[in-house]
PDB file of N, CA and C in Angstrom:
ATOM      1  N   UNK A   1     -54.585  77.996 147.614  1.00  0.00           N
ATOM      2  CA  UNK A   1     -53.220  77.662 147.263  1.00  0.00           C
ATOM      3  C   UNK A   1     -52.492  77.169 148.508  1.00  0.00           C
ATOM      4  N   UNK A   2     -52.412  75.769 149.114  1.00  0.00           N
ATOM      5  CA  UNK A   2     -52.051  75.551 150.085  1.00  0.00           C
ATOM      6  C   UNK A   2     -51.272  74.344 149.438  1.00  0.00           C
ATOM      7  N   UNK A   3     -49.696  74.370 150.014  1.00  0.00           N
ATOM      8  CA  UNK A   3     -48.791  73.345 149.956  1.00  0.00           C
ATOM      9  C   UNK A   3     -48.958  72.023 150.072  1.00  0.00           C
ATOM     10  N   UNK A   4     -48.253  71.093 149.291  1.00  0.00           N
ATOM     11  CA  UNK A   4     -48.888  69.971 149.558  1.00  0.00           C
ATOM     12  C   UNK A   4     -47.035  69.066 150.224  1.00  0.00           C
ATOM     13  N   UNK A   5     -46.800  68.461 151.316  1.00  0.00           N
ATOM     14  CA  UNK A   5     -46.295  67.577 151.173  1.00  0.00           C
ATOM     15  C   UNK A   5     -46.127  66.425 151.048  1.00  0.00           C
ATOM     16  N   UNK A   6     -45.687  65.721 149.718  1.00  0.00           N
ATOM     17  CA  UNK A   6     -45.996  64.594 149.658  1.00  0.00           C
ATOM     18  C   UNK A   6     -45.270  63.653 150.385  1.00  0.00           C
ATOM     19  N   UNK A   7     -44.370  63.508 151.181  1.00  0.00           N
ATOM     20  CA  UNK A   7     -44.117  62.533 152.249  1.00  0.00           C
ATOM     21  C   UNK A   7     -44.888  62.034 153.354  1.00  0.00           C
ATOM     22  N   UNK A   8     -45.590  63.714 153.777  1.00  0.00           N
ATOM     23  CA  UNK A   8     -46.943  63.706 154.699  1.00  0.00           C
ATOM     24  C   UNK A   8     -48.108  62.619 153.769  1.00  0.00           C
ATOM     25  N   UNK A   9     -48.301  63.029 152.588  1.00  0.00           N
ATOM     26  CA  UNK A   9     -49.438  62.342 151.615  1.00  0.00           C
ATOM     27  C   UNK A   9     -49.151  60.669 151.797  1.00  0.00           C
ATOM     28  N   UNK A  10     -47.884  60.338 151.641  1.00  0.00           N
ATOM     29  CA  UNK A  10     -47.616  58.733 151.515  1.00  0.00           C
ATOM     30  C   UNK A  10     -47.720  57.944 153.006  1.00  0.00           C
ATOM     31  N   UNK A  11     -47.779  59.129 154.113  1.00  0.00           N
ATOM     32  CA  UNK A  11     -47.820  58.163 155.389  1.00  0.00           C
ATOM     33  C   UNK A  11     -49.305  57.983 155.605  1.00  0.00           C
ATOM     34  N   UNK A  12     -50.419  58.569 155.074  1.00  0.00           N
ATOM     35  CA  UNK A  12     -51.320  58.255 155.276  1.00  0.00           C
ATOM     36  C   UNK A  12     -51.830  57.183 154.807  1.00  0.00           C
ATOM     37  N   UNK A  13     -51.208  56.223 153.691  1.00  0.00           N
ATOM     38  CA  UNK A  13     -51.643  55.062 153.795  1.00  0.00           C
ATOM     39  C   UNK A  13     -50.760  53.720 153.125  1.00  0.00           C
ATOM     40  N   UNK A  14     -51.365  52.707 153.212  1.00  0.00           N
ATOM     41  CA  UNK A  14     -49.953  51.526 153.253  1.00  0.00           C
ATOM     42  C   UNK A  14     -50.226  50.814 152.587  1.00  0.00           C
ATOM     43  N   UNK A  15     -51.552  50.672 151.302  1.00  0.00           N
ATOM     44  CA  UNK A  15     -51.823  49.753 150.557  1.00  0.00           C
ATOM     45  C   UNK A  15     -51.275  49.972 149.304  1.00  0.00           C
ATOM     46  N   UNK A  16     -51.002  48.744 148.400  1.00  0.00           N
ATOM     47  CA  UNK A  16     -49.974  48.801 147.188  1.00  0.00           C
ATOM     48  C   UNK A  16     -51.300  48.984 145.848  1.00  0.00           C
ATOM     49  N   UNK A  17     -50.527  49.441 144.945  1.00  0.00           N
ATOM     50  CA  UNK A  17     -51.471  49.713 143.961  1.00  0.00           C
ATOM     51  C   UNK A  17     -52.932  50.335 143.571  1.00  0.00           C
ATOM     52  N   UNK A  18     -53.068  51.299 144.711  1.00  0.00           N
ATOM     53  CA  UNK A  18     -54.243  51.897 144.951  1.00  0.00           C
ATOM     54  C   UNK A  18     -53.920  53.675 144.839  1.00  0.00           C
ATOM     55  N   UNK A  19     -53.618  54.240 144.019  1.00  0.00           N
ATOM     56  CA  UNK A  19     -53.058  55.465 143.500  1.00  0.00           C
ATOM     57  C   UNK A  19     -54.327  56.821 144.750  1.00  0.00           C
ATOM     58  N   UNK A  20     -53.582  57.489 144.769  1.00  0.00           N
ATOM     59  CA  UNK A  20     -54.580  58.574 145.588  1.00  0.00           C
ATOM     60  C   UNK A  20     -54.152  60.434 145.200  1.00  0.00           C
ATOM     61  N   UNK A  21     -55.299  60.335 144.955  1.00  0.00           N
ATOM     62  CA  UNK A  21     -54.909  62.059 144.582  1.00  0.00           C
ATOM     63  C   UNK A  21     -54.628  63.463 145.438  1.00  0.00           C
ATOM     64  N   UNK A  22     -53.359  64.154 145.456  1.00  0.00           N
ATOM     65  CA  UNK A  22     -53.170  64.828 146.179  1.00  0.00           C
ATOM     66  C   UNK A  22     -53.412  66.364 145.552  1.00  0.00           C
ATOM     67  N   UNK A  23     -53.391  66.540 144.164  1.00  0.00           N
ATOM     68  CA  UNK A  23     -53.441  67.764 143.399  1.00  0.00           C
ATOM     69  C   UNK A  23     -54.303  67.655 142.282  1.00  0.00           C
ATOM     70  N   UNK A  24     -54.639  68.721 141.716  1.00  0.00           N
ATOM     71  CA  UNK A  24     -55.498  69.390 140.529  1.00  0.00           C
ATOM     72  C   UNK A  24     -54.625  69.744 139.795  1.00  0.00           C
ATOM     73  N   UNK A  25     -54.225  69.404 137.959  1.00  0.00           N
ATOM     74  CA  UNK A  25     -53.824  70.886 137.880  1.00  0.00           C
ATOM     75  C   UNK A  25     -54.188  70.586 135.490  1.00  0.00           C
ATOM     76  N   UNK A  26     -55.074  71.656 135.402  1.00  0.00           N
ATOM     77  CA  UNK A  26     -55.613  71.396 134.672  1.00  0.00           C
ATOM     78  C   UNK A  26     -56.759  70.777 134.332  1.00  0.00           C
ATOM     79  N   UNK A  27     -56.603  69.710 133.521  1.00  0.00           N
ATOM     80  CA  UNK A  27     -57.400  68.446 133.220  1.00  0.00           C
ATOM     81  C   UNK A  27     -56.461  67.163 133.918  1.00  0.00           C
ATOM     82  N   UNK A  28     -55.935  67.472 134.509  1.00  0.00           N
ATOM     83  CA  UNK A  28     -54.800  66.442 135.156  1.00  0.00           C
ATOM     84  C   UNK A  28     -54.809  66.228 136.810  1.00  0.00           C
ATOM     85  N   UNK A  29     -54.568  64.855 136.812  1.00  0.00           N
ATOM     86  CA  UNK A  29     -54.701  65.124 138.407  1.00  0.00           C
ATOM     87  C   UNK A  29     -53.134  64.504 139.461  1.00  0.00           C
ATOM     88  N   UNK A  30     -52.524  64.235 139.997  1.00  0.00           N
ATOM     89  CA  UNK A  30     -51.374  64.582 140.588  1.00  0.00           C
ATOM     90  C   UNK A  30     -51.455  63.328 141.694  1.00  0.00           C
ATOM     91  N   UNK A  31     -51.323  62.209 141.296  1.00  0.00           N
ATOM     92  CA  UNK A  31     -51.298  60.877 142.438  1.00  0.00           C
ATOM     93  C   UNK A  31     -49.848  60.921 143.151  1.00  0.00           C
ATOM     94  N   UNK A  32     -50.156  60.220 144.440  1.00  0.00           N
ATOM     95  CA  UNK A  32     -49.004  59.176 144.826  1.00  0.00           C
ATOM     96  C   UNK A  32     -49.727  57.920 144.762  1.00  0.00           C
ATOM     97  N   UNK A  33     -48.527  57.266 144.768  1.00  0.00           N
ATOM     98  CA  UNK A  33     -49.446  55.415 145.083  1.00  0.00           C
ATOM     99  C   UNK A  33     -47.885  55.082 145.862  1.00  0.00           C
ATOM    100  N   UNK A  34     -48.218  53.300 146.335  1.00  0.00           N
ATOM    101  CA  UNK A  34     -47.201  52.774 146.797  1.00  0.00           C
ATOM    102  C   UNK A  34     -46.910  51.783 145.755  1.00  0.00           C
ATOM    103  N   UNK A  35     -46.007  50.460 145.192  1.00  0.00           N
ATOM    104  CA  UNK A  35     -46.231  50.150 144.369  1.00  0.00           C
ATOM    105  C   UNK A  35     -45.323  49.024 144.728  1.00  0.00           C
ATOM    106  N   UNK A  36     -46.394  47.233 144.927  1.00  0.00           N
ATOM    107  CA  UNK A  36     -45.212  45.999 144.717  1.00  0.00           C
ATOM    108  C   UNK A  36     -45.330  45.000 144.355  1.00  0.00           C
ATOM    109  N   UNK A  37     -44.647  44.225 143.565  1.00  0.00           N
ATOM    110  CA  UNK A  37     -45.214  43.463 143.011  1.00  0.00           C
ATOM    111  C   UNK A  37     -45.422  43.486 141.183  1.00  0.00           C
ATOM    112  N   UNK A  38     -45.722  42.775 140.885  1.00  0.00           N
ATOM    113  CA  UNK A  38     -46.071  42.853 139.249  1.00  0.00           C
ATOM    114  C   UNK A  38     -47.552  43.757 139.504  1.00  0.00           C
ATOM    115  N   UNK A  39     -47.617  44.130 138.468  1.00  0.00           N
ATOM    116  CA  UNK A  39     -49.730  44.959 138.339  1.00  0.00           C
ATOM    117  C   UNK A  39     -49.769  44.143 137.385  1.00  0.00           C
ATOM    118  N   UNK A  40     -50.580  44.641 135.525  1.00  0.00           N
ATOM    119  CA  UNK A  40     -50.989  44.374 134.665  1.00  0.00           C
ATOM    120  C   UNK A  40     -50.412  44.281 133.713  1.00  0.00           C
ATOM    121  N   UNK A  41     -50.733  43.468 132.656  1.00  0.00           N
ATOM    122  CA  UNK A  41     -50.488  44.497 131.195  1.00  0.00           C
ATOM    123  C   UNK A  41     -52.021  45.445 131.132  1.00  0.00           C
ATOM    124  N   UNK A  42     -51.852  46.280 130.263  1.00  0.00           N
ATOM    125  CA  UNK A  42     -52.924  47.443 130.227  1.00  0.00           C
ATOM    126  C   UNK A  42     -52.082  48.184 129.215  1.00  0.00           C
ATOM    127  N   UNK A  43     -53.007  49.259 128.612  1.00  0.00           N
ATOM    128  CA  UNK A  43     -52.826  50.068 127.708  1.00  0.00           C
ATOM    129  C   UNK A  43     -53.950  51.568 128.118  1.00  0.00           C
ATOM    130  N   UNK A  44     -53.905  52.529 127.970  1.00  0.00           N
ATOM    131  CA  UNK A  44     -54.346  53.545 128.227  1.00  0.00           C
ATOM    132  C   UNK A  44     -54.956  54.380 126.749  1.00  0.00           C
ATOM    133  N   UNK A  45     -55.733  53.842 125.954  1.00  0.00           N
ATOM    134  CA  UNK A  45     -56.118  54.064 124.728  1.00  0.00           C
ATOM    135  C   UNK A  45     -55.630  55.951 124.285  1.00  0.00           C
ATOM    136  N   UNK A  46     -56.572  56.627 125.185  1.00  0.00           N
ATOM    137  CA  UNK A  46     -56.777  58.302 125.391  1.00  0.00           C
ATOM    138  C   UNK A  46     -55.494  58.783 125.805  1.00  0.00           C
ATOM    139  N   UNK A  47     -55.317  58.520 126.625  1.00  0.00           N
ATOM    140  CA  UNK A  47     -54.331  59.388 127.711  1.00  0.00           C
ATOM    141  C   UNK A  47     -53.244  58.752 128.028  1.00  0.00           C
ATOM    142  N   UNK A  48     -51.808  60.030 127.744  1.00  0.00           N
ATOM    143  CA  UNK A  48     -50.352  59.769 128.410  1.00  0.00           C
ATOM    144  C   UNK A  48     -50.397  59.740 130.011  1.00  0.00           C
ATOM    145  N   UNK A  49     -49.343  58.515 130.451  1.00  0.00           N
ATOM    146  CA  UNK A  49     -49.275  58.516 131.782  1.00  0.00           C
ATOM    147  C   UNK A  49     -47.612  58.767 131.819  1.00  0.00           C
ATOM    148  N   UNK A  50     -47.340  59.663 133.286  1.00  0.00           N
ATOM    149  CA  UNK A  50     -45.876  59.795 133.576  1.00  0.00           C
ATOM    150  C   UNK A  50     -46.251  59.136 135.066  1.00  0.00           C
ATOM    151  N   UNK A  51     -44.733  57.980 135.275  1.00  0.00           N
ATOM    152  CA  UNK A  51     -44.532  57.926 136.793  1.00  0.00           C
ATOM    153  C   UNK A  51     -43.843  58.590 136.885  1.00  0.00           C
ATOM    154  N   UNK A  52     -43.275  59.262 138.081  1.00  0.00           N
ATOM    155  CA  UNK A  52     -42.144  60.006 138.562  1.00  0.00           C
ATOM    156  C   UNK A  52     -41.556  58.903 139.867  1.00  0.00           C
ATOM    157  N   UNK A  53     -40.617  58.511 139.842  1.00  0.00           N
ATOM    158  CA  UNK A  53     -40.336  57.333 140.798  1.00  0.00           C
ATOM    159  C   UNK A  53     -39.760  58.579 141.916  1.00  0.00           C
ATOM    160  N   UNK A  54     -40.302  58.412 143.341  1.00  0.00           N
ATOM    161  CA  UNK A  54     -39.889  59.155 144.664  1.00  0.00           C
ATOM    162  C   UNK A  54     -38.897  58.198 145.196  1.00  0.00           C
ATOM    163  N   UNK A  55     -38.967  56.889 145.497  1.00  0.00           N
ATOM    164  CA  UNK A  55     -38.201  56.085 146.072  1.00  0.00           C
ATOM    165  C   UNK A  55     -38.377  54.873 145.967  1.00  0.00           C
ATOM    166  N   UNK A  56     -37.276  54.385 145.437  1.00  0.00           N
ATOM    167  CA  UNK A  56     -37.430  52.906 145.501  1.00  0.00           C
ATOM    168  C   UNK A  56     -36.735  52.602 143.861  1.00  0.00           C
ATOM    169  N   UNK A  57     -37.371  51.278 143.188  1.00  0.00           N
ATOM    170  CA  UNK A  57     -36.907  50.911 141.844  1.00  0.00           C
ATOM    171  C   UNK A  57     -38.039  50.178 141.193  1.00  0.00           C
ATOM    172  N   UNK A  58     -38.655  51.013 140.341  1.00  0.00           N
ATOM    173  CA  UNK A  58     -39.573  50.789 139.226  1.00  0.00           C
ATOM    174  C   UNK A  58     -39.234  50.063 137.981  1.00  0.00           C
ATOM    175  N   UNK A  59     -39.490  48.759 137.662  1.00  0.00           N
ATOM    176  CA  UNK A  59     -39.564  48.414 135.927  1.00  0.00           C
ATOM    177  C   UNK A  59     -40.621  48.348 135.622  1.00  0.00           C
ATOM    178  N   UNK A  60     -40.764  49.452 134.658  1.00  0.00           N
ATOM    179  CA  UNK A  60     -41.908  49.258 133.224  1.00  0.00           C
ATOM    180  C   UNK A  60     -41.702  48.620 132.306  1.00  0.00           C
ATOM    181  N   UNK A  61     -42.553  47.354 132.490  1.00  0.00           N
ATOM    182  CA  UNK A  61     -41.779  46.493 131.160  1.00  0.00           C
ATOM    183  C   UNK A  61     -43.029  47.005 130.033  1.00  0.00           C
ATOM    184  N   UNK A  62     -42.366  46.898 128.908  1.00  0.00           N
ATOM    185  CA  UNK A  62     -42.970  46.747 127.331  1.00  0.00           C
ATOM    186  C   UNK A  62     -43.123  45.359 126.881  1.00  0.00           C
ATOM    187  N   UNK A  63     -43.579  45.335 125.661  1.00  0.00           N
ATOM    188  CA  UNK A  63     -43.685  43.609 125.057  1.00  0.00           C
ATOM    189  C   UNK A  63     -42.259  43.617 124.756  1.00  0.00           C
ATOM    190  N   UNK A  64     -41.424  44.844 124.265  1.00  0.00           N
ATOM    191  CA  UNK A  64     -39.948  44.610 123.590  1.00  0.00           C
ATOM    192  C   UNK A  64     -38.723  45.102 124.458  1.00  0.00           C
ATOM    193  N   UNK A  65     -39.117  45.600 125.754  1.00  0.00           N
ATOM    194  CA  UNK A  65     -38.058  46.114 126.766  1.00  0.00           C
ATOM    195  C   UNK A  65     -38.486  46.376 127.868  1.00  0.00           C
ATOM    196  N   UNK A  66     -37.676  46.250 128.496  1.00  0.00           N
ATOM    197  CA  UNK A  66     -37.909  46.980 130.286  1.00  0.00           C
ATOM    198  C   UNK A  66     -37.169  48.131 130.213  1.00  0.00           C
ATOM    199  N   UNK A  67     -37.822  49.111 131.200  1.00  0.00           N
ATOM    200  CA  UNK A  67     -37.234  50.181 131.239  1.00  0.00           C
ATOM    201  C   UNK A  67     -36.994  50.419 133.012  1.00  0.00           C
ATOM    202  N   UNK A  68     -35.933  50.257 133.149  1.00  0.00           N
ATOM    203  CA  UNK A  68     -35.840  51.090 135.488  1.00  0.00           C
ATOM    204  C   UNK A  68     -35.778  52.347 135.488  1.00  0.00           C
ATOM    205  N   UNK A  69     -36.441  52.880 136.414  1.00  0.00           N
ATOM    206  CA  UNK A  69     -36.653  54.019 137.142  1.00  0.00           C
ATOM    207  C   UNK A  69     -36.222  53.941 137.937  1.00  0.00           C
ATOM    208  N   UNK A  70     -35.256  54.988 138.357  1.00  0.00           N
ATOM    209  CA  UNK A  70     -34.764  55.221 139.954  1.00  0.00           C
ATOM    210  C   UNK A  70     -34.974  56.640 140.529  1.00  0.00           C
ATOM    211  N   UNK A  71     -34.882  56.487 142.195  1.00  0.00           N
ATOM    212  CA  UNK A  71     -35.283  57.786 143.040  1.00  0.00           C
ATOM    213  C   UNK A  71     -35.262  58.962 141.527  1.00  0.00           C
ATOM    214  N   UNK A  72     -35.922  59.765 141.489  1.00  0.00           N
ATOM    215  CA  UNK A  72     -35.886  61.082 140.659  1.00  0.00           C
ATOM    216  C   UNK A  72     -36.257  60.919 139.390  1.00  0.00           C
ATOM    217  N   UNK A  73     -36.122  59.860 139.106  1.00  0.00           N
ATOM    218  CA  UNK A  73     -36.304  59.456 137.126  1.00  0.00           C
ATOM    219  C   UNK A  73     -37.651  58.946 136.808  1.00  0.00           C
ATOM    220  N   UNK A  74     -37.909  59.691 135.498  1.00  0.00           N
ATOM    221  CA  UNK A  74     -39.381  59.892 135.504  1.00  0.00           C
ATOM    222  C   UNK A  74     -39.355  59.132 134.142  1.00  0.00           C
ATOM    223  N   UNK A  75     -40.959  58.944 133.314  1.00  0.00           N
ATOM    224  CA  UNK A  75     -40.925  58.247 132.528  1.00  0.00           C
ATOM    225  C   UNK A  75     -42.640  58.515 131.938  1.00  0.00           C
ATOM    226  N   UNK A  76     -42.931  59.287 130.708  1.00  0.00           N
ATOM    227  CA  UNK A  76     -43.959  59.412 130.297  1.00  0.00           C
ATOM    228  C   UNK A  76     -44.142  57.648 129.041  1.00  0.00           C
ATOM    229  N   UNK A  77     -45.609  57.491 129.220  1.00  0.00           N
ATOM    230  CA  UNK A  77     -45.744  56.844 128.471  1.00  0.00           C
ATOM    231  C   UNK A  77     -46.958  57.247 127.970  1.00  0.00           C
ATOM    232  N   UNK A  78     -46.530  57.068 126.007  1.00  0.00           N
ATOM    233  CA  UNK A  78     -47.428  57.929 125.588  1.00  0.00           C
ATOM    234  C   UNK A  78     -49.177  56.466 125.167  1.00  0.00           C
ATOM    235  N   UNK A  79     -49.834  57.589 124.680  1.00  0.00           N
ATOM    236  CA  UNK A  79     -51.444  56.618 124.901  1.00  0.00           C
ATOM    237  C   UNK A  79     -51.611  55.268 124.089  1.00  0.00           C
ATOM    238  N   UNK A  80     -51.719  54.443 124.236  1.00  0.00           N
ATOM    239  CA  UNK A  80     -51.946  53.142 123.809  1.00  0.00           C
ATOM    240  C   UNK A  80     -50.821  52.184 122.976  1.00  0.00           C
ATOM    241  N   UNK A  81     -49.653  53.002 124.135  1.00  0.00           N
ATOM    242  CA  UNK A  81     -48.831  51.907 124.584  1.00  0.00           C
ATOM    243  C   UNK A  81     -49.018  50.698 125.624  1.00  0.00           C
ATOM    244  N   UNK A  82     -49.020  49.806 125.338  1.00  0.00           N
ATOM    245  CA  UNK A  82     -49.179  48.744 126.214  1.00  0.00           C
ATOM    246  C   UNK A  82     -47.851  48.408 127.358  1.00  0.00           C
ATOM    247  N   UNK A  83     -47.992  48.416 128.598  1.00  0.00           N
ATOM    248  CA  UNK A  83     -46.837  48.179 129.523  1.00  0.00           C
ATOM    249  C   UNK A  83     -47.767  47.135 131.097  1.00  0.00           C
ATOM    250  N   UNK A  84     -46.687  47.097 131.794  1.00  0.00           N
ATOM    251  CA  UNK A  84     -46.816  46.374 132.902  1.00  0.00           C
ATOM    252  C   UNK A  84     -45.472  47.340 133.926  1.00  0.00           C
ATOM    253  N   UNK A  85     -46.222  47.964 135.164  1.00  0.00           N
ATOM    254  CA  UNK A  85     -45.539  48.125 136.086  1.00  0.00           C
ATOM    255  C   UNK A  85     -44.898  47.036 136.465  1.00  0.00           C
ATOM    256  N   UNK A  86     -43.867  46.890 137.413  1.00  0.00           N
ATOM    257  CA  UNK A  86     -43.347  45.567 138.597  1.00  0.00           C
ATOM    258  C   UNK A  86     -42.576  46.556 139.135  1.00  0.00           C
ATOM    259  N   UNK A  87     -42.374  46.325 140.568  1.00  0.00           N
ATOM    260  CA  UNK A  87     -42.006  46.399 141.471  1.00  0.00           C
ATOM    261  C   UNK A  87     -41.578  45.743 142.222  1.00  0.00           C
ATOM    262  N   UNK A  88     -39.878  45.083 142.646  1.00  0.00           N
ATOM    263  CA  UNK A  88     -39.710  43.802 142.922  1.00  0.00           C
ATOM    264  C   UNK A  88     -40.251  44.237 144.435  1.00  0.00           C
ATOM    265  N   UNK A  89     -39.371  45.507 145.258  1.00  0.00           N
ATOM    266  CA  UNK A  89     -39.389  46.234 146.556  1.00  0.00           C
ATOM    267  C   UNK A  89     -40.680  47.181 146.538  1.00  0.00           C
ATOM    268  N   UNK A  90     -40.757  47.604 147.530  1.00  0.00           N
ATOM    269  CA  UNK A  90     -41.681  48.966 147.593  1.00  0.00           C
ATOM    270  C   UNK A  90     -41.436  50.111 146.453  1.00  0.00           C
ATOM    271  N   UNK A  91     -42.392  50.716 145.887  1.00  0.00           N
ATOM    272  CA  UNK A  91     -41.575  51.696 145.343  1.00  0.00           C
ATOM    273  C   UNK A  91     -42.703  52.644 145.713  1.00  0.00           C
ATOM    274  N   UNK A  92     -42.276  54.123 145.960  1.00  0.00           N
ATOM    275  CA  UNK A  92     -43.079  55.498 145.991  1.00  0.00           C
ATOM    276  C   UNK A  92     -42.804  56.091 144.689  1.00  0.00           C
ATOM    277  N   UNK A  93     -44.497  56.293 143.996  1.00  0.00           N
ATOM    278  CA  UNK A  93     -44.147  56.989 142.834  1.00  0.00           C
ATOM    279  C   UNK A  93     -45.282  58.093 142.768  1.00  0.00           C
ATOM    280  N   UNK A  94     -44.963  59.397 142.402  1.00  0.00           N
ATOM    281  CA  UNK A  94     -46.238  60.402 141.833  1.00  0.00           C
ATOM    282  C   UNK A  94     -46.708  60.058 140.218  1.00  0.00           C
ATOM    283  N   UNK A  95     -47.689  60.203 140.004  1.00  0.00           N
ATOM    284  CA  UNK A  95     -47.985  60.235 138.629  1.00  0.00           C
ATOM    285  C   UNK A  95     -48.890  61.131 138.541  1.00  0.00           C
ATOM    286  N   UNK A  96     -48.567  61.735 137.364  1.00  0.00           N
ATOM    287  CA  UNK A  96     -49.320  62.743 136.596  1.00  0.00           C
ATOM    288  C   UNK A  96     -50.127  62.386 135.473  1.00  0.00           C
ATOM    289  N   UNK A  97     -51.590  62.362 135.786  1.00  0.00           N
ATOM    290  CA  UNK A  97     -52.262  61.745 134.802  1.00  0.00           C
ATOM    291  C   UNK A  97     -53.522  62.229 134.093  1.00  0.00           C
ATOM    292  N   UNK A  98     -54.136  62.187 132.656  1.00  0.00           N
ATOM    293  CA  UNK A  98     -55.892  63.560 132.788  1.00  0.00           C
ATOM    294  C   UNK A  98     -56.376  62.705 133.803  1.00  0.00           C
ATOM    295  N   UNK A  99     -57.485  63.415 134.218  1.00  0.00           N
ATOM    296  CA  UNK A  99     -58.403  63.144 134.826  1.00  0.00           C
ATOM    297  C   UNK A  99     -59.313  62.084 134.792  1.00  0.00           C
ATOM    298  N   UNK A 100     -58.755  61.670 133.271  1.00  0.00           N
ATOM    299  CA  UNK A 100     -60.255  60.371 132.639  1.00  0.00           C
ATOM    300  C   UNK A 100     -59.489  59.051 132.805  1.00  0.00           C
ATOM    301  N   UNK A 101     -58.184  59.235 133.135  1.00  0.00           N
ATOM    302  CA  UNK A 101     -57.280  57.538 133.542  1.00  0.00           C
ATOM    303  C   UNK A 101     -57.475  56.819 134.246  1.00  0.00           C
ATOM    304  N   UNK A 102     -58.267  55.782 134.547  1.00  0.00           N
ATOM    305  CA  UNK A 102     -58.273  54.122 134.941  1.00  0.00           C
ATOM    306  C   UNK A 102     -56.850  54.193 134.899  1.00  0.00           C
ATOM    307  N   UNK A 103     -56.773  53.449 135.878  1.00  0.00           N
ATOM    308  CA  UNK A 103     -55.235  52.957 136.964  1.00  0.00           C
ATOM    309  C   UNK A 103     -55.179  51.770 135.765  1.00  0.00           C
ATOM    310  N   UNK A 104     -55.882  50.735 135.581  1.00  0.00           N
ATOM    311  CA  UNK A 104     -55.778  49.391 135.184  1.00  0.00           C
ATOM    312  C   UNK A 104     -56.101  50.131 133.166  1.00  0.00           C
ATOM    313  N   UNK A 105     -56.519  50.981 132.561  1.00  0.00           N
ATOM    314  CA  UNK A 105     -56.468  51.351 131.695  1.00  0.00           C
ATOM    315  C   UNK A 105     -57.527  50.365 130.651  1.00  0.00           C
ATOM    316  N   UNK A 106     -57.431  49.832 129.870  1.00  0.00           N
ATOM    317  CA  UNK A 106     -58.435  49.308 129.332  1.00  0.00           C
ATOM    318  C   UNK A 106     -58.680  47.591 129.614  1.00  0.00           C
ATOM    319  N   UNK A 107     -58.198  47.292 131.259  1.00  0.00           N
ATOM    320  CA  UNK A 107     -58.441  45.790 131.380  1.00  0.00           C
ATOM    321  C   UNK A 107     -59.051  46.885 132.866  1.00  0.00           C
ATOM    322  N   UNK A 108     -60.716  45.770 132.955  1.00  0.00           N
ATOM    323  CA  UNK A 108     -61.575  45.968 134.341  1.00  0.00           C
ATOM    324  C   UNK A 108     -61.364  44.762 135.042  1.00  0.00           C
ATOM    325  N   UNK A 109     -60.498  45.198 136.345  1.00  0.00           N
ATOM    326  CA  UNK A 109     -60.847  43.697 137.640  1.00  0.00           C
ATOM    327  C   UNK A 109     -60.640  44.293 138.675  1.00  0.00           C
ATOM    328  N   UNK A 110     -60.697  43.128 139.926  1.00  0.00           N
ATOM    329  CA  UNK A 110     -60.574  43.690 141.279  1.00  0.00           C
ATOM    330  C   UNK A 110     -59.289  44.491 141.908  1.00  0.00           C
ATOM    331  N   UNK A 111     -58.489  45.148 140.607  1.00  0.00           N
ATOM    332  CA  UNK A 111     -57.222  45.991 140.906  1.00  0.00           C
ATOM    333  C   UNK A 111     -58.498  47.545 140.356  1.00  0.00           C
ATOM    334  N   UNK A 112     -58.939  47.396 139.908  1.00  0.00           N
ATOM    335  CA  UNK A 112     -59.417  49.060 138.906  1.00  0.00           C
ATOM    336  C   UNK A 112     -59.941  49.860 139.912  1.00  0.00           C
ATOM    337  N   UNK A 113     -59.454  51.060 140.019  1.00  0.00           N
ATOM    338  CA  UNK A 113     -59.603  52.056 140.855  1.00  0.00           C
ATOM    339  C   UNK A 113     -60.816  53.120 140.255  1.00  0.00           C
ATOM    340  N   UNK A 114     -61.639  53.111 140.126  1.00  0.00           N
ATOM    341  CA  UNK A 114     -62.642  53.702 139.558  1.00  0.00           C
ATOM    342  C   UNK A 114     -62.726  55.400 139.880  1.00  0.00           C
ATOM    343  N   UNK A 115     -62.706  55.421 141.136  1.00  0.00           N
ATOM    344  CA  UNK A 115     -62.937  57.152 141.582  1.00  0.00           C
ATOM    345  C   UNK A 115     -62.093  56.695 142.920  1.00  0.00           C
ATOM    346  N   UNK A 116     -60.893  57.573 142.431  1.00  0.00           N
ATOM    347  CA  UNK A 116     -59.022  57.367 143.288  1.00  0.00           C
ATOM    348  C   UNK A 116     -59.988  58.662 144.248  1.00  0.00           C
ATOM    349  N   UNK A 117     -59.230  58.078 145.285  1.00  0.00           N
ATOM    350  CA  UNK A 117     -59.255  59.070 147.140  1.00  0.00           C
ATOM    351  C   UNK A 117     -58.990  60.340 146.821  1.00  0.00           C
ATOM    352  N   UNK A 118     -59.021  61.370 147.061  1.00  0.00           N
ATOM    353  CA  UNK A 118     -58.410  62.731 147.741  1.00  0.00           C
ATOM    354  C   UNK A 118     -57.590  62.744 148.644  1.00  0.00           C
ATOM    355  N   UNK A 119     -56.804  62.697 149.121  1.00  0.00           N
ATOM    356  CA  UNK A 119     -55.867  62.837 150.674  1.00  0.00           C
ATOM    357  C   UNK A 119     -55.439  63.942 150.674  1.00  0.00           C
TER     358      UNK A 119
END
């Protein structure tokens, strides 16, 4: 049972869209990532994803809305909803996700994180 800080967790690295795991808890595992830029559309067939935005300004767009996230505001999306992160700035976000979640969700390319870091 040893503390985790995640500010310490985010200086260890500086690449965008590459999620890294800092916690266990359950069947769930406990990312930070950095985040800029547009990502995908994707859908997550199985499994709900929550960002928790740490800093910065997150839109999750839908096919029928965007939704912003700011510092503290979180946002579950439930399974095989289809969305697209963007990030115009940097953004720091944790996500809480099972264990069986692909970052890129049911589209495979040179963004898909297959087996995310430990830090």
């Amino acid at each position: 049972m040893d503390k985790v800080n995640v500010e310490e967790k985010l200086r260890l690295f500086s690449e965008h869209w590459s999620p890294k795991i800092i916690g266990e808890l359950n069947e769930s595992y406990i990312k930070v990532a950095r985040l800029k830029g547009e990502f995908l559309w994707h859908r997550h067939e199985t499994e709900d994803e929550m960002f928790y935005v740490l800093k910065g300004q997150l839109i999750i767009k839908f096919r029928d809305k965007d939704v912003v996230l700011n510092d503290g505001e979180f946002l579950i999306i439930p399974k095989g909803v289809e969305h697209m992160p963007v990030a115009e700035r940097e953004v720091q976000v944790m996500l809480i996700e099972a264990k069986t979640t692909l970052n890129t969700g049911d589209v495979t390319n040179d963004r898909t994180v297959e087996k995310p870091e430990w830090i």
